[in-house]
Protein backbone atom coordinates (compact mmCIF):
# COMPACT_ATOMS: atom_id res chain seq x y z
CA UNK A 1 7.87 -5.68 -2.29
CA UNK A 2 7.30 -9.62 -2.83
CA UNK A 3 4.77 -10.45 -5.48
CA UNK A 4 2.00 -12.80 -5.41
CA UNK A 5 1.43 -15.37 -7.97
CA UNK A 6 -1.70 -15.08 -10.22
CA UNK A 7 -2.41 -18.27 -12.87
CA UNK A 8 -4.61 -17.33 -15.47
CA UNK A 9 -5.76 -19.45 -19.04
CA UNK A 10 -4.15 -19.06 -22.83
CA UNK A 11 -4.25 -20.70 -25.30
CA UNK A 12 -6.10 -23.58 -23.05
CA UNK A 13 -2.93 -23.72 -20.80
CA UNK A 14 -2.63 -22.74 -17.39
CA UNK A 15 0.09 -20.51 -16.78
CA UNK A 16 1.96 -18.64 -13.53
CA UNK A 17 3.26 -15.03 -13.46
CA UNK A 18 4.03 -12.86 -10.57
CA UNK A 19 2.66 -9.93 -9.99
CA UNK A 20 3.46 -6.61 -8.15
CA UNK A 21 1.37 -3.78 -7.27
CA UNK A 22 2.22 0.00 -6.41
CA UNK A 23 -0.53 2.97 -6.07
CA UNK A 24 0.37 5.61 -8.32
CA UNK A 25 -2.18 8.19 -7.08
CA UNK A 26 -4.71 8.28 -4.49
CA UNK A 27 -6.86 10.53 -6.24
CA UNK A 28 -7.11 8.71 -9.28
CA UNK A 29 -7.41 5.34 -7.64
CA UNK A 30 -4.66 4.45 -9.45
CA UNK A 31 -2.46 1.86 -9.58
CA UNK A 32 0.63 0.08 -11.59
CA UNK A 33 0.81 -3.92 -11.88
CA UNK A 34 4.04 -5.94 -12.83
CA UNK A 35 3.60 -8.95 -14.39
CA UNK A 36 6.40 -10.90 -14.97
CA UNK A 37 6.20 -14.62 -16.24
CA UNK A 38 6.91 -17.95 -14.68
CA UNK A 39 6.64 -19.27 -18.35
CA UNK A 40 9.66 -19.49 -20.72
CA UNK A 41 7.62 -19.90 -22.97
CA UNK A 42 5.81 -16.96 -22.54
CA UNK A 43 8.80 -14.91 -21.76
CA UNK A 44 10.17 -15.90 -25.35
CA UNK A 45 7.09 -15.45 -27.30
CA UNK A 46 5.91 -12.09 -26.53
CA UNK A 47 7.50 -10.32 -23.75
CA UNK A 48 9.12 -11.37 -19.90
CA UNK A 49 7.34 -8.29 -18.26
CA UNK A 50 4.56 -6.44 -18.74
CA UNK A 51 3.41 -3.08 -17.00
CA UNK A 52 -0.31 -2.35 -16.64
CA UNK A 53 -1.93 0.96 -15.26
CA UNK A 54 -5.23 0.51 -13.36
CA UNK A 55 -7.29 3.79 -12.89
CA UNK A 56 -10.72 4.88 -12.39
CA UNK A 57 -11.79 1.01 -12.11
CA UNK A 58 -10.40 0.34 -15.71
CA UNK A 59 -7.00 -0.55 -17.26
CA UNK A 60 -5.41 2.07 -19.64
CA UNK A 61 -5.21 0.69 -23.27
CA UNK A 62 -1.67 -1.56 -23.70
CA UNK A 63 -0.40 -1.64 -27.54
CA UNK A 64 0.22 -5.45 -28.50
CA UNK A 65 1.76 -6.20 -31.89
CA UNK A 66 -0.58 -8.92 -33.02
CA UNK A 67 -4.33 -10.33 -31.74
CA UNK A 68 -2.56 -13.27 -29.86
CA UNK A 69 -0.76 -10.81 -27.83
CA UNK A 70 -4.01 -8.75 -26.98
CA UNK A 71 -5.26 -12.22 -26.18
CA UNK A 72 -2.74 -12.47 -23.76
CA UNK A 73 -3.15 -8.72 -22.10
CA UNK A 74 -7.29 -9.59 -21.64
CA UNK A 75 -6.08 -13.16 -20.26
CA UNK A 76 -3.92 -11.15 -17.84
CA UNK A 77 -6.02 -8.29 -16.54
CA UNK A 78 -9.09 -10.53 -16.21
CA UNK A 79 -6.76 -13.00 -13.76
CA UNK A 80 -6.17 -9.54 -12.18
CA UNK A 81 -9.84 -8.18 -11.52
CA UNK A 82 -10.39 -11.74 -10.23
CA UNK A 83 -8.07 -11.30 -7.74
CA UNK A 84 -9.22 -12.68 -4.27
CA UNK A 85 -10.68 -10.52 -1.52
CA UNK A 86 -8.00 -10.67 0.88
CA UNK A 87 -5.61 -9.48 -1.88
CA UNK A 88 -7.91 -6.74 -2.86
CA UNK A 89 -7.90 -5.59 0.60
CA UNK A 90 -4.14 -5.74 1.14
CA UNK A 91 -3.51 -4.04 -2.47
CA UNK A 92 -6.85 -1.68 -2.80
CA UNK A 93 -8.00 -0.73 0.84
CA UNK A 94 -9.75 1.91 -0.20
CA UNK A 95 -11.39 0.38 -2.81
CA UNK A 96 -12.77 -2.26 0.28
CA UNK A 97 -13.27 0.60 2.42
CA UNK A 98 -15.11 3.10 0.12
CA UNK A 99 -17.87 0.49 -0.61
CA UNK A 100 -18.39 -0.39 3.36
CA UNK A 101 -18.78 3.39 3.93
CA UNK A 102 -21.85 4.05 0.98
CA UNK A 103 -22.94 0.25 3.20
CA UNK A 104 -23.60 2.32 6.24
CA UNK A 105 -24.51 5.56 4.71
CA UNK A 106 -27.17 3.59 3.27
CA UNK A 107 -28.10 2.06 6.17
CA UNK A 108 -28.08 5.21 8.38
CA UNK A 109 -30.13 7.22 5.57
């Protein structure tokens, strides 16, 4: 699977990583990201890859060794919930899909 590149802010810098995304469960809307840097920098500092678990619309808790590295985690998963649409869609149809169908429901009741 090719990644896509998300930037995101820290430390007032703009960086690059690239990020995969697998479902892990359909029942728990659940999925697994895989962030790995474009920044040496970053890479060298704390770690070159990260894993994150997405489920039930939240991310599961990720240990960090210091508050700059949770600083870095929140940096990272809010670059991933801003994700644009069209990713979304390719990544989390049913997440797109679900909300079109309580749309109509709605609209039909």
């Amino acid at each position: 699977m090719q990644g896509i590149e998300v930037k995101f802010l820290f430390e007032g810098v703009v960086f690059s990583s690239i990020v995969n995304m697998f479902r892990v469960s359909d029942s728990m809307n659940s999925y697994e990201f895989s962030i790995n840097f474009l920044s040496n920098y970053l890479a060298k500092k704390y770690s070159s890859v990260y894993f994150f678990v997405f489920e039930n619309n939240r991310f599961k808790p990720v240990y960090t060794q210091d508050e700059k590295e949770q600083e870095l985690i929140k940096s990272l998963q809010d670059a991933l919930l801003r994700l644009p649409a069209t990713i979304k869609q390719k990544f989390m149809p049913d997440h797109s899909s679900q909300k079109e169908n309580k749309k109509i429901e709605s609209k039909q009741g």
